[in-house]
N, C-alpha and C. Protein backbone atom coordinates (compact mmCIF):
# COMPACT_ATOMS: atom_id res chain seq x y z
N UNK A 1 32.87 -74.85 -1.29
CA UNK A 1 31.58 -74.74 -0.62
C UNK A 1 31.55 -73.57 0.35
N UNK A 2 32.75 -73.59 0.98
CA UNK A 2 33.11 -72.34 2.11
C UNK A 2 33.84 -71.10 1.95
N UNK A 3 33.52 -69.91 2.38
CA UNK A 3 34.09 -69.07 1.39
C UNK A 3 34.72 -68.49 2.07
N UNK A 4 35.66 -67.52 2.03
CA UNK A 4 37.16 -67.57 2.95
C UNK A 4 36.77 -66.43 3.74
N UNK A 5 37.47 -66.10 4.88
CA UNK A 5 36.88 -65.11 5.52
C UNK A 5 36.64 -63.71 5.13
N UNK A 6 37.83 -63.53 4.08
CA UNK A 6 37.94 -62.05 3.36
C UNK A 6 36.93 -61.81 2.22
N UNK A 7 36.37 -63.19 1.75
CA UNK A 7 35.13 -63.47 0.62
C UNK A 7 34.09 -62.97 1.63
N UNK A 8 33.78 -63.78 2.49
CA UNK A 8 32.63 -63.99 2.84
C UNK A 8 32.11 -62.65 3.20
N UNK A 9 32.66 -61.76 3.42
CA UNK A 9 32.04 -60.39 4.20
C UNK A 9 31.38 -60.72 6.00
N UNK A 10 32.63 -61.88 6.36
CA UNK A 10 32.28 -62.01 7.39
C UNK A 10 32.77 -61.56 9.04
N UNK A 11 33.91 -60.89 8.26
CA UNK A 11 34.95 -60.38 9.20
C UNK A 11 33.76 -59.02 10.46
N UNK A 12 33.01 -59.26 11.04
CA UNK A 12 32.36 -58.86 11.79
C UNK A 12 30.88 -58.06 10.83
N UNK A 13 29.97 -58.35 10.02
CA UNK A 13 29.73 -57.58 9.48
C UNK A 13 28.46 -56.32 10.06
N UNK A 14 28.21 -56.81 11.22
CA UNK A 14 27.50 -55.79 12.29
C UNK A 14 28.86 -54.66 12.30
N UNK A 15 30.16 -54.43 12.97
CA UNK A 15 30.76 -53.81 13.59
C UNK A 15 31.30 -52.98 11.63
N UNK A 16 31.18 -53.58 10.33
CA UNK A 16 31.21 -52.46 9.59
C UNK A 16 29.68 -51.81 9.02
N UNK A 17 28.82 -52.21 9.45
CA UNK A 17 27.74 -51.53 8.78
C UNK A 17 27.20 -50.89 10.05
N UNK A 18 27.18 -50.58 11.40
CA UNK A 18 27.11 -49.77 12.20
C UNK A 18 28.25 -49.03 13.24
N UNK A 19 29.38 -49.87 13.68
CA UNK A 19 30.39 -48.93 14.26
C UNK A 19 31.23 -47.96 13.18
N UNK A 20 31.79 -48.65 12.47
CA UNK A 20 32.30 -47.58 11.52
C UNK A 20 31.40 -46.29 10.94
N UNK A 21 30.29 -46.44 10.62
CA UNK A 21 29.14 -45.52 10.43
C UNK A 21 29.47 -44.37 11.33
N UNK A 22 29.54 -44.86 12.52
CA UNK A 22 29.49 -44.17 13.54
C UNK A 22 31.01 -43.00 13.74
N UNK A 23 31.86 -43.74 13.50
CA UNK A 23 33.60 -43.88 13.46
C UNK A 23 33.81 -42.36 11.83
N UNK A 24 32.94 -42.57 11.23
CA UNK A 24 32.87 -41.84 9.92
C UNK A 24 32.60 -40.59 9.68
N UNK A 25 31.52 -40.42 10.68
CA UNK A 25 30.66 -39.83 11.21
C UNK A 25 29.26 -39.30 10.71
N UNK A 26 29.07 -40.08 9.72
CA UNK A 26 27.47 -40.47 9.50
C UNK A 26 26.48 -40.14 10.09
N UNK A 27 26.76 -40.90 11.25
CA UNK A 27 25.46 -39.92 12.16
C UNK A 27 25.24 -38.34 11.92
N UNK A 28 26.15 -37.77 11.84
CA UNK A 28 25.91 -35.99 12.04
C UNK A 28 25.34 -35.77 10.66
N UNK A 29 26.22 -36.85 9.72
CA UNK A 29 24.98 -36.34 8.31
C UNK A 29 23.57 -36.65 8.49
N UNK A 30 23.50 -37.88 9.33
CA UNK A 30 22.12 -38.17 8.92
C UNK A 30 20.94 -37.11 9.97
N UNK A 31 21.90 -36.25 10.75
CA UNK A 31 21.12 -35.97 12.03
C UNK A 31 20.86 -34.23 10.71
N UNK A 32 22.37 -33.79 9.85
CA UNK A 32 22.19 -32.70 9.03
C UNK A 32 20.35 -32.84 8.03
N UNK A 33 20.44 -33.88 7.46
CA UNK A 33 19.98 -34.23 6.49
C UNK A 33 18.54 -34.03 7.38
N UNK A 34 18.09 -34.58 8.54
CA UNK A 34 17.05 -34.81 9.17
C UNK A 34 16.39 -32.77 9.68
N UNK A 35 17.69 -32.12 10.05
CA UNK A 35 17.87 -30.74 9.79
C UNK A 35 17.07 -30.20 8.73
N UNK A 36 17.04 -30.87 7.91
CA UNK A 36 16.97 -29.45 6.64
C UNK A 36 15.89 -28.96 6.68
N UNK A 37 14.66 -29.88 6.48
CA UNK A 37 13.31 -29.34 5.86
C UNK A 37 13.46 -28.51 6.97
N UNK A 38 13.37 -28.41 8.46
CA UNK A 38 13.50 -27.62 9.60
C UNK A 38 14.08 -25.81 9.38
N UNK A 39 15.18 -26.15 8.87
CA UNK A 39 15.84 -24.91 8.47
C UNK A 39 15.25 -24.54 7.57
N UNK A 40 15.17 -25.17 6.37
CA UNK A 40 14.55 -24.46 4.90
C UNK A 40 13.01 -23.82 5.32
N UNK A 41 12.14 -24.35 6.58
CA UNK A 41 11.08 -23.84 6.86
C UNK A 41 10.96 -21.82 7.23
N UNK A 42 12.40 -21.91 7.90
CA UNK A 42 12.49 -20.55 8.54
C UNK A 42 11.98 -19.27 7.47
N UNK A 43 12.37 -19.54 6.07
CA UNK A 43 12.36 -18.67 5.41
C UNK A 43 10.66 -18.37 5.39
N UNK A 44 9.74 -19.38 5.89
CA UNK A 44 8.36 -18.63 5.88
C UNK A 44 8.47 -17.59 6.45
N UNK A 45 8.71 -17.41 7.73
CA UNK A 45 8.96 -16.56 8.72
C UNK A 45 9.36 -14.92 7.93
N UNK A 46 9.94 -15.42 6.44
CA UNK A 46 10.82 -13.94 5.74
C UNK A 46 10.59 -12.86 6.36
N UNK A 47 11.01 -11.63 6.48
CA UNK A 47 10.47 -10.63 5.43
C UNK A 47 10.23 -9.76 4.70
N UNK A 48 9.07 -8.91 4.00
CA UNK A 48 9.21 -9.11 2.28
C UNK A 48 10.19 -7.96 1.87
N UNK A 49 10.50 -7.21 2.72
CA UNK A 49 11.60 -6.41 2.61
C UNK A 49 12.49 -6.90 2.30
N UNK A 50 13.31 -6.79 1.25
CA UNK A 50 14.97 -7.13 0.90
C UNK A 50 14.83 -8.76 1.32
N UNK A 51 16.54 -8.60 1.10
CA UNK A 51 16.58 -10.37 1.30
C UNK A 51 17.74 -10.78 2.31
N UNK A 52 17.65 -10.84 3.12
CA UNK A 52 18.91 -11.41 4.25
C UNK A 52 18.92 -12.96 4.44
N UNK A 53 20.08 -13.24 4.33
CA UNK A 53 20.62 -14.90 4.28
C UNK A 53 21.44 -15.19 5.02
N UNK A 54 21.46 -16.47 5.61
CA UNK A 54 21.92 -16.95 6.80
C UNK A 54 22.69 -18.21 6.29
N UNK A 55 23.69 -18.52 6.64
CA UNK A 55 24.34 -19.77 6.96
C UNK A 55 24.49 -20.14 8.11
N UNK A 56 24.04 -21.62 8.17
CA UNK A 56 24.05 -22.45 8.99
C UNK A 56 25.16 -24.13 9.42
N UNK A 57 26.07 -24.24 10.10
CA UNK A 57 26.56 -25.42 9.98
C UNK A 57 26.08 -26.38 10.91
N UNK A 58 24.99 -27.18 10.25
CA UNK A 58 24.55 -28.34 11.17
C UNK A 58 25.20 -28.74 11.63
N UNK A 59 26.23 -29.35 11.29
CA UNK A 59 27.34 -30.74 12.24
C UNK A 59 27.93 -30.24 13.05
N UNK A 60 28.16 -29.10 13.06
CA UNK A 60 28.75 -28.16 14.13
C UNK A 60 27.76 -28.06 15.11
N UNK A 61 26.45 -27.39 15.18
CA UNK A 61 25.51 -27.38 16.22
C UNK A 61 25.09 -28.58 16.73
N UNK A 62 25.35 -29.78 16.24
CA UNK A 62 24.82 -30.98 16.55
C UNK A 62 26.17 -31.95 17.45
N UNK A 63 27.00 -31.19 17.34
CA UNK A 63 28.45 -31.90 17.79
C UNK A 63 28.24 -31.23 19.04
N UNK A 64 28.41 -29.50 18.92
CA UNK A 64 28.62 -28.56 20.36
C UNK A 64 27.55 -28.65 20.90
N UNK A 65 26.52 -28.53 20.57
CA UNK A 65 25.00 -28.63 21.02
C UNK A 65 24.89 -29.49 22.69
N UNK A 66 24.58 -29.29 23.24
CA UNK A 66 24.51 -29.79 24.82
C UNK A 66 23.13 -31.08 24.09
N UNK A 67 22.41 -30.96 23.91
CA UNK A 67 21.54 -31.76 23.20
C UNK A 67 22.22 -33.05 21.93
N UNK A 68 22.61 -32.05 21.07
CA UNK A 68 23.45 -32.88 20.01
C UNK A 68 24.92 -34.26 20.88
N UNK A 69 25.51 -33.64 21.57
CA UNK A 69 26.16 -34.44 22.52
C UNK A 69 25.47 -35.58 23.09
N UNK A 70 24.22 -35.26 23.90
CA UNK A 70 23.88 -36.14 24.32
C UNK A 70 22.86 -37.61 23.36
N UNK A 71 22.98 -36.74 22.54
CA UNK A 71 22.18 -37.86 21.56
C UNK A 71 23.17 -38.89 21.10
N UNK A 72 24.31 -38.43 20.53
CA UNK A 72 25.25 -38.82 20.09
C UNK A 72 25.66 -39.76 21.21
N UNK A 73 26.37 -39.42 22.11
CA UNK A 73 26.50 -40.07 23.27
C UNK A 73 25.50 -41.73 23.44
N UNK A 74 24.43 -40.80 23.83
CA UNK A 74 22.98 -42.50 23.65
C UNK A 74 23.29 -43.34 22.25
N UNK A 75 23.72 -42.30 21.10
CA UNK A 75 24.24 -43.83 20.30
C UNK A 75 25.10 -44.82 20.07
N UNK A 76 26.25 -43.98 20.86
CA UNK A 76 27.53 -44.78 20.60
C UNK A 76 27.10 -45.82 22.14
N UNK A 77 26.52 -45.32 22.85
CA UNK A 77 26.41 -46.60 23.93
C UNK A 77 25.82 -47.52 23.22
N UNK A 78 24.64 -47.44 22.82
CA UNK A 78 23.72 -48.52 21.94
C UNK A 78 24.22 -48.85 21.54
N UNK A 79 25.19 -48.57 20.09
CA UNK A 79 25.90 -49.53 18.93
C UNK A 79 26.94 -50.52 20.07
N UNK A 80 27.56 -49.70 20.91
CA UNK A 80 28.33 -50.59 21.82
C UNK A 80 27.86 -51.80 22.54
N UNK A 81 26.67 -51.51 22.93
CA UNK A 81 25.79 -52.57 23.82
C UNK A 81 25.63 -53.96 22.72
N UNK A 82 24.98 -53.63 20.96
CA UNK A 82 24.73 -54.25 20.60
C UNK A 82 25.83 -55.18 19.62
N UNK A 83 26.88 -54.33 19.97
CA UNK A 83 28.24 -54.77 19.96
C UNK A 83 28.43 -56.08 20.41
N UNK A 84 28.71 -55.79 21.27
CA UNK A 84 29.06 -57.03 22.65
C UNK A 84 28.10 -57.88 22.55
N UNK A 85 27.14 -57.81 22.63
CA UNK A 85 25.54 -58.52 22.53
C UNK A 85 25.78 -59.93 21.23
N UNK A 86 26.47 -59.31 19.95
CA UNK A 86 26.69 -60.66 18.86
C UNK A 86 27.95 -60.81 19.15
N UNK A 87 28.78 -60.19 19.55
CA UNK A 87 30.39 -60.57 19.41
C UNK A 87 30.58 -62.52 20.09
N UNK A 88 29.63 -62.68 20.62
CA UNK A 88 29.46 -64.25 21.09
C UNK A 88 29.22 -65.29 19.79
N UNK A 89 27.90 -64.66 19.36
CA UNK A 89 27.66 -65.40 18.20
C UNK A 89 28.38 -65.19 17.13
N UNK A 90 29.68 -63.77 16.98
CA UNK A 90 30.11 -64.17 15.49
C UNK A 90 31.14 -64.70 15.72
N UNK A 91 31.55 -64.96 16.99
CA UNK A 91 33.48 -65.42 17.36
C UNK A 91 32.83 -67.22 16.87
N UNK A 92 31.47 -67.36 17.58
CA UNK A 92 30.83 -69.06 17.36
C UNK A 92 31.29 -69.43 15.93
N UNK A 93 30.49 -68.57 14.99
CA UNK A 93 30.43 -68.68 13.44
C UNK A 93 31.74 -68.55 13.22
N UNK A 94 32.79 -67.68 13.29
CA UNK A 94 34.37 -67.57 13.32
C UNK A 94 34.86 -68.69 13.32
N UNK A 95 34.48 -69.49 14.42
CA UNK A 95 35.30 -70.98 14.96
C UNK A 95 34.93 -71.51 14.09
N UNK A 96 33.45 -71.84 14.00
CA UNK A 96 33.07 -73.31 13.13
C UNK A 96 33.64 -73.06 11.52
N UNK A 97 33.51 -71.88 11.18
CA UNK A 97 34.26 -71.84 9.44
C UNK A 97 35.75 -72.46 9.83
N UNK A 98 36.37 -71.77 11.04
CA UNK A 98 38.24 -72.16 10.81
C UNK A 98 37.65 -73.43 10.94
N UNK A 99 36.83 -74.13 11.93
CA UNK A 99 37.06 -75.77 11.87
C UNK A 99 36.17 -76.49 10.51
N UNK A 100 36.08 -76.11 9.68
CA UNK A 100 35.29 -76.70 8.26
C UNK A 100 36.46 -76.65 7.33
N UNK A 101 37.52 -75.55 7.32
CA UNK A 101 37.95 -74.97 6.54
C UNK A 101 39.71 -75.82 6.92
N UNK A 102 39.37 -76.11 8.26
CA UNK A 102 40.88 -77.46 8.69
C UNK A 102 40.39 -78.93 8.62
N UNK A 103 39.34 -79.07 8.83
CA UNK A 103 39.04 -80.82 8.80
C UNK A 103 38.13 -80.89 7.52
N UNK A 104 37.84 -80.56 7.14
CA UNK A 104 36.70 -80.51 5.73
C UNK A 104 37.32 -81.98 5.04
N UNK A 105 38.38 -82.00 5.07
CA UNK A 105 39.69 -82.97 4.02
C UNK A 105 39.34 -84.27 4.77
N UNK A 106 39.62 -84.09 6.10
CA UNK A 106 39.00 -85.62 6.45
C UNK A 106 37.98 -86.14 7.22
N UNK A 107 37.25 -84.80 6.27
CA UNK A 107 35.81 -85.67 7.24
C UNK A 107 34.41 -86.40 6.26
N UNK A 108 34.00 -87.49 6.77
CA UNK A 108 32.83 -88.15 5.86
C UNK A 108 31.89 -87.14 5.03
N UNK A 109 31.53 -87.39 3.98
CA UNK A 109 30.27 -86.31 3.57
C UNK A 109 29.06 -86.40 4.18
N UNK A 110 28.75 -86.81 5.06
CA UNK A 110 27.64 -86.92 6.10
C UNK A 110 28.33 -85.69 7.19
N UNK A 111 29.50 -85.35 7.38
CA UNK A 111 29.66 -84.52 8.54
C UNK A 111 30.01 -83.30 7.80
N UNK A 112 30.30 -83.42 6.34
CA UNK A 112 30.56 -82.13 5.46
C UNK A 112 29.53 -81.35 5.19
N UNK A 113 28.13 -82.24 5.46
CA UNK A 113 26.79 -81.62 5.06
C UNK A 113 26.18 -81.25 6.33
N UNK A 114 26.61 -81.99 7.47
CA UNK A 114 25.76 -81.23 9.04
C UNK A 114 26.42 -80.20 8.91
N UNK A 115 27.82 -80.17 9.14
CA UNK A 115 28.04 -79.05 9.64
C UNK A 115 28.30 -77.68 8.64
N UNK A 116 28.26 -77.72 7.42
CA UNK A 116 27.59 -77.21 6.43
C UNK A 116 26.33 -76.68 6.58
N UNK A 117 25.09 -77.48 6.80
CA UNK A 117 24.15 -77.12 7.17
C UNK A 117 23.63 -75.86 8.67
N UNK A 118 24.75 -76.84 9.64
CA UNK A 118 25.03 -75.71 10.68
C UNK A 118 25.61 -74.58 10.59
N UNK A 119 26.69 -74.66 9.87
CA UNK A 119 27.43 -72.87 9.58
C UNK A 119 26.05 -72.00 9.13
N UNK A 120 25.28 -72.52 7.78
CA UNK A 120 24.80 -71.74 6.64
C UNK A 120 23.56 -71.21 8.33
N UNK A 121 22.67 -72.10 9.11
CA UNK A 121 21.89 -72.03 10.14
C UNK A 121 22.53 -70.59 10.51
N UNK A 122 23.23 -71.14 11.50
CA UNK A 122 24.15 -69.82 12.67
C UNK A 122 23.95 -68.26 11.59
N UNK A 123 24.69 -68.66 10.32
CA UNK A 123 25.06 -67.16 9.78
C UNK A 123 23.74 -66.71 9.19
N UNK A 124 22.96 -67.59 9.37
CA UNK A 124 21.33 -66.69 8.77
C UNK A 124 20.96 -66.28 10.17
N UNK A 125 20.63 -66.24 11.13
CA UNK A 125 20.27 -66.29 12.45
C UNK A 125 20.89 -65.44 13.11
N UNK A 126 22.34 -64.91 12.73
CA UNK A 126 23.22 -63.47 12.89
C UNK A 126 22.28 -62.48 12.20
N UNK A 127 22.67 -62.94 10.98
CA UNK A 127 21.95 -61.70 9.93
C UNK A 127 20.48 -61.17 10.56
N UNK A 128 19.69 -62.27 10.76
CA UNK A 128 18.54 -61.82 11.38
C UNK A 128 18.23 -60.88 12.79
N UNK A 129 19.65 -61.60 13.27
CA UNK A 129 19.57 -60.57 14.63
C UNK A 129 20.23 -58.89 14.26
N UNK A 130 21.22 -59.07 13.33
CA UNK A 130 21.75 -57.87 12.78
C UNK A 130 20.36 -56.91 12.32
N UNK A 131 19.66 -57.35 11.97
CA UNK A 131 19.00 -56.38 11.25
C UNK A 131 17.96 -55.93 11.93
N UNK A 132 17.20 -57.02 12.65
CA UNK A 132 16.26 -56.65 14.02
C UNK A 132 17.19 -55.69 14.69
N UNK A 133 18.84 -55.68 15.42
CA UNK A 133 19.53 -54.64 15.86
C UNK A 133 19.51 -52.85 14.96
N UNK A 134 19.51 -53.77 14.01
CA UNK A 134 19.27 -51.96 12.86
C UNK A 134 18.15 -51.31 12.97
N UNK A 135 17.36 -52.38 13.21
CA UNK A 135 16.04 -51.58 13.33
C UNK A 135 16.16 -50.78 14.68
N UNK A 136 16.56 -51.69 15.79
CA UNK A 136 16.25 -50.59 16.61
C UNK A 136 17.22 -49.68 17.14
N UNK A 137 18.18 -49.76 16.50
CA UNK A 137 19.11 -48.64 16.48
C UNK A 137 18.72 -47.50 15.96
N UNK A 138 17.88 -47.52 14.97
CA UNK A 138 16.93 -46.64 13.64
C UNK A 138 15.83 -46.52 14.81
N UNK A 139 15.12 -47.00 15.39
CA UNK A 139 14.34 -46.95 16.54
C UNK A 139 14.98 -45.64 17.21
N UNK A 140 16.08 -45.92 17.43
CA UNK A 140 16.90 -45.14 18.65
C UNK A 140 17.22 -43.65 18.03
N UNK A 141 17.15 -43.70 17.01
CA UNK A 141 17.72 -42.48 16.24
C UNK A 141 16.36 -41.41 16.15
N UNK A 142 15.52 -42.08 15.56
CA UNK A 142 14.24 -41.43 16.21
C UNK A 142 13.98 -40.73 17.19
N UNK A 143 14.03 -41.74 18.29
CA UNK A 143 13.74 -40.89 19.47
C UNK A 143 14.38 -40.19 20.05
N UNK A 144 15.58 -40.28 19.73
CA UNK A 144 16.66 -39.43 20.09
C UNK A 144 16.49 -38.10 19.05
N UNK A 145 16.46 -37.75 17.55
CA UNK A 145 16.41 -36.71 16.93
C UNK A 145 14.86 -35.91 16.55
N UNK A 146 14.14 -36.85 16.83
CA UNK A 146 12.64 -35.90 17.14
C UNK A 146 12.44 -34.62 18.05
N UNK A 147 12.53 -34.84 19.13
CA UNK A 147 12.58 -33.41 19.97
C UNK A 147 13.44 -32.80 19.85
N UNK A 148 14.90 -33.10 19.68
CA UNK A 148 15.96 -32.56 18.87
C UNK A 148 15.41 -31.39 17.72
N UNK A 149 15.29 -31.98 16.81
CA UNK A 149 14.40 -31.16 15.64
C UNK A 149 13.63 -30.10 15.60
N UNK A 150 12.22 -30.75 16.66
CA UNK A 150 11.69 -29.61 17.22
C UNK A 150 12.16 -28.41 17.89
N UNK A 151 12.92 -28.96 18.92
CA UNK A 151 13.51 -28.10 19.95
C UNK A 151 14.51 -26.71 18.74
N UNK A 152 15.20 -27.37 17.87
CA UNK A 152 15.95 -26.99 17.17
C UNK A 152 15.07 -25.94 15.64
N UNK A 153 14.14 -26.59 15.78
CA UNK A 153 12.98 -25.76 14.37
C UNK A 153 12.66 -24.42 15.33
N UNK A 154 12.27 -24.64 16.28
CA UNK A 154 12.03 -23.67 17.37
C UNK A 154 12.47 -22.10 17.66
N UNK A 155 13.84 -22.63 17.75
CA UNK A 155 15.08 -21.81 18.10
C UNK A 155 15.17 -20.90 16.44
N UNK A 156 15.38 -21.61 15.14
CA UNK A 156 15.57 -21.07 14.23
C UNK A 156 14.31 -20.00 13.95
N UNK A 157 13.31 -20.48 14.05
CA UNK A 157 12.15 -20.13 13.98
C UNK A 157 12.13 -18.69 14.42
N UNK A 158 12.40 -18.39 15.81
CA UNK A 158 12.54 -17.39 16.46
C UNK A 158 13.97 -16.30 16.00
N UNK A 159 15.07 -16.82 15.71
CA UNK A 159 16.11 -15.84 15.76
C UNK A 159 15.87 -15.66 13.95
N UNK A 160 15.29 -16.59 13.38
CA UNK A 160 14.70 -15.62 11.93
C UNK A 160 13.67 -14.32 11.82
N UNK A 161 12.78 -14.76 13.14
CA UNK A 161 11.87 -13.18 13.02
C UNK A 161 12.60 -12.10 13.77
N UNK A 162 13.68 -12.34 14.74
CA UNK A 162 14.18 -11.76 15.70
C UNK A 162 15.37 -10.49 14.54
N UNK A 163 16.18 -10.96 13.87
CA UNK A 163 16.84 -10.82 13.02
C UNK A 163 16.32 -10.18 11.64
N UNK A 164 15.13 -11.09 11.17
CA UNK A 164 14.98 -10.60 9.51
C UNK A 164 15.69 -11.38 8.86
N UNK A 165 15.94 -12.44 8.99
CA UNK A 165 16.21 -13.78 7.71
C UNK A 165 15.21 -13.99 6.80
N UNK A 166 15.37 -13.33 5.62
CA UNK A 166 14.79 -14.30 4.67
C UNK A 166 15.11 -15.57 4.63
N UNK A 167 15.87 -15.91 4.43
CA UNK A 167 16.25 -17.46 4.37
C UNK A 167 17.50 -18.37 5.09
N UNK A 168 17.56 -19.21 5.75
CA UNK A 168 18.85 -19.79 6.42
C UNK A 168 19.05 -21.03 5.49
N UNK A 169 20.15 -20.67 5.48
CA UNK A 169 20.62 -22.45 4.38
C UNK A 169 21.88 -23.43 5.72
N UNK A 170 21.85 -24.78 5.03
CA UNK A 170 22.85 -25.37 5.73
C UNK A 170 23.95 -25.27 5.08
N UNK A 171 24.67 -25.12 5.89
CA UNK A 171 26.84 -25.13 4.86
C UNK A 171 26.72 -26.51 4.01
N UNK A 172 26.41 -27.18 4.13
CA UNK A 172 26.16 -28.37 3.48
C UNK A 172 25.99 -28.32 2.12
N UNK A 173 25.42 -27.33 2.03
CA UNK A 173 24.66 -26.87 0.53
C UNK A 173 25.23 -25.55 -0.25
N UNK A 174 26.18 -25.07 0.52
CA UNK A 174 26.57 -23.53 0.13
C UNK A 174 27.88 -23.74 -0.26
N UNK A 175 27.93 -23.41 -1.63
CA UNK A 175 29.70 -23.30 -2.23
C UNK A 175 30.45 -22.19 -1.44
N UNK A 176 30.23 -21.28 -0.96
CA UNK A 176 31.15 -20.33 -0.24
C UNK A 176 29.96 -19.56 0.16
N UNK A 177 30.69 -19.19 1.04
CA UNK A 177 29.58 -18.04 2.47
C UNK A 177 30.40 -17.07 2.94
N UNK A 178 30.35 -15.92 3.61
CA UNK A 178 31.52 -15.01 4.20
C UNK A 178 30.98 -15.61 5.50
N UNK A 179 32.15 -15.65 6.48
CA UNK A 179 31.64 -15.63 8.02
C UNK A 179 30.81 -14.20 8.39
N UNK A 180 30.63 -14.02 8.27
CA UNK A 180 30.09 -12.92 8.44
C UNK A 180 28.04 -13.05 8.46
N UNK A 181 27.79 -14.37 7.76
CA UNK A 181 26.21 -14.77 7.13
C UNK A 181 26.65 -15.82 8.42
N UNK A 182 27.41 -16.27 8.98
CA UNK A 182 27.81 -17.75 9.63
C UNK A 182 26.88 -17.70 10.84
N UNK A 183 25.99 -18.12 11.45
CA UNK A 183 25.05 -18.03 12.74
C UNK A 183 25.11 -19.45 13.31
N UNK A 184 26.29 -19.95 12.88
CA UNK A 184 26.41 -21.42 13.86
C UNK A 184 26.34 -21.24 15.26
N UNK A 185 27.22 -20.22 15.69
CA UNK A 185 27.39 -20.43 17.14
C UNK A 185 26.20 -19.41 17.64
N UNK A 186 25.87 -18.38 16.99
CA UNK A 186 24.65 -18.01 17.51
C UNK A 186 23.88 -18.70 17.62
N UNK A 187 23.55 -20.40 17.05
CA UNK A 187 22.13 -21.03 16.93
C UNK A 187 22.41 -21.89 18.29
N UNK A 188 23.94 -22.24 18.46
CA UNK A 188 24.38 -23.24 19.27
C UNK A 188 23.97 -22.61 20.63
N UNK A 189 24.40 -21.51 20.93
CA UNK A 189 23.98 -21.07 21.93
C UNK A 189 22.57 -20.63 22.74
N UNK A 190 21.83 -20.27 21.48
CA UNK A 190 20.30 -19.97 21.74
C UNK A 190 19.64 -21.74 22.20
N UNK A 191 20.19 -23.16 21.13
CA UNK A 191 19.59 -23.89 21.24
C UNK A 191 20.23 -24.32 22.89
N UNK A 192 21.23 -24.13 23.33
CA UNK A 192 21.84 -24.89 24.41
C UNK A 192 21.00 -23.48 25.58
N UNK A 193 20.51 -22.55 25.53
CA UNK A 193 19.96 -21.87 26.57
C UNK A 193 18.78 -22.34 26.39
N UNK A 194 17.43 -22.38 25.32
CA UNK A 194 16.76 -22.96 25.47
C UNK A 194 16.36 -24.44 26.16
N UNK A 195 17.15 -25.09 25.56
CA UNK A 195 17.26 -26.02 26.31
C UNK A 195 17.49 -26.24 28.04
N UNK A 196 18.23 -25.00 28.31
CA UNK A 196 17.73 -24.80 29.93
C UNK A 196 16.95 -24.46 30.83
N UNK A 197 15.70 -24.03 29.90
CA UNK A 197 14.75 -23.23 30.64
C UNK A 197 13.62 -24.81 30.80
């Protein structure tokens, strides 16, 4: 009836579907990925003269980034907060499986079915809070990479007309580049001065 802890996918399953995410580093893809249309925009800017190309390494500007830091930063507190926040309710659910899973043998089927009934309760009622937590972690990611974006479309925006980029790509996407096309730390720096004014 009870399924073992290594079955169940119960061994914390908040702390693998958002800390490890985090631990992986996921976030910087998802913050790259949120990047792109941004970058791929610059090439309006071209122009029609010849063709100059730019590489770009998001995860890099989003790591060094005085901005990118601090976003990052606001998430790992959050996932932490909401950490601690179930670690009550899954150590609860923890206990009551070890105690189903040691007395099950001698207990009436009237107490095999409450507390049966109670485990299956508790672990729907996690899940529910797990995912209301995703949401607003996804909440959090938002508001945290929106002005980000902007701030960051901005900056590209400008050192493409400044320069003559036809087009900036992300490393993400580029089988080989010479350093030489590389404008990471040029972007890092324009976005971290902007950001001071």
């Amino acid at each position: 009836m009870f399924l073992s802890r290594r079955g169940d996918s119960l061994s914390n399953p908040f702390e693998k579907e958002i800390i490890v995410r985090l631990k992986q580093g996921v976030v910087a893809g998802v913050v790259a990925s949120v990047f792109l249309s941004c970058l791929l925009s610059a090439s309006a800017f071209a122009q029609t003269a010849g063709t100059s190309v730019a590489v770009l390494n998001l995860r890099k500007v989003f790591a060094s980034s005085e901005a990118g830091k601090k976003a990052q930063s606001e998430m790992e507190k959050k996932v932490q907060e909401l950490q601690s926040k179930f670690k009550k309710d899954e150590d609860a659910l923890v206990a009551l499986q070890d105690e189903i899973e040691k007395k099950s043998s001698v207990w009436s089927d009237e107490t095999k079915q409450e507390k049966g009934i109670e485990f299956q309760k508790m672990r729907r009622d996690l899940r529910v809070k797990q995912e209301d937590a995703q949401m607003e972690l996804k909440k959090l990611e938002e508001q945290q990479l929106g002005p980000i974006r902007k701030d960051l479309e901005q900056v590209i925006e400008k050192l493409a007309k400044e320069k003559g980029y036809s087009i900036i790509l992300p490393a993400e996407v580029v089988m080989y580049s010479s350093d030489a096309v590389d404008i990471t730390d040029e972007v890092t720096k324009a976005f971290n001065a902007a950001a001071k004014k």
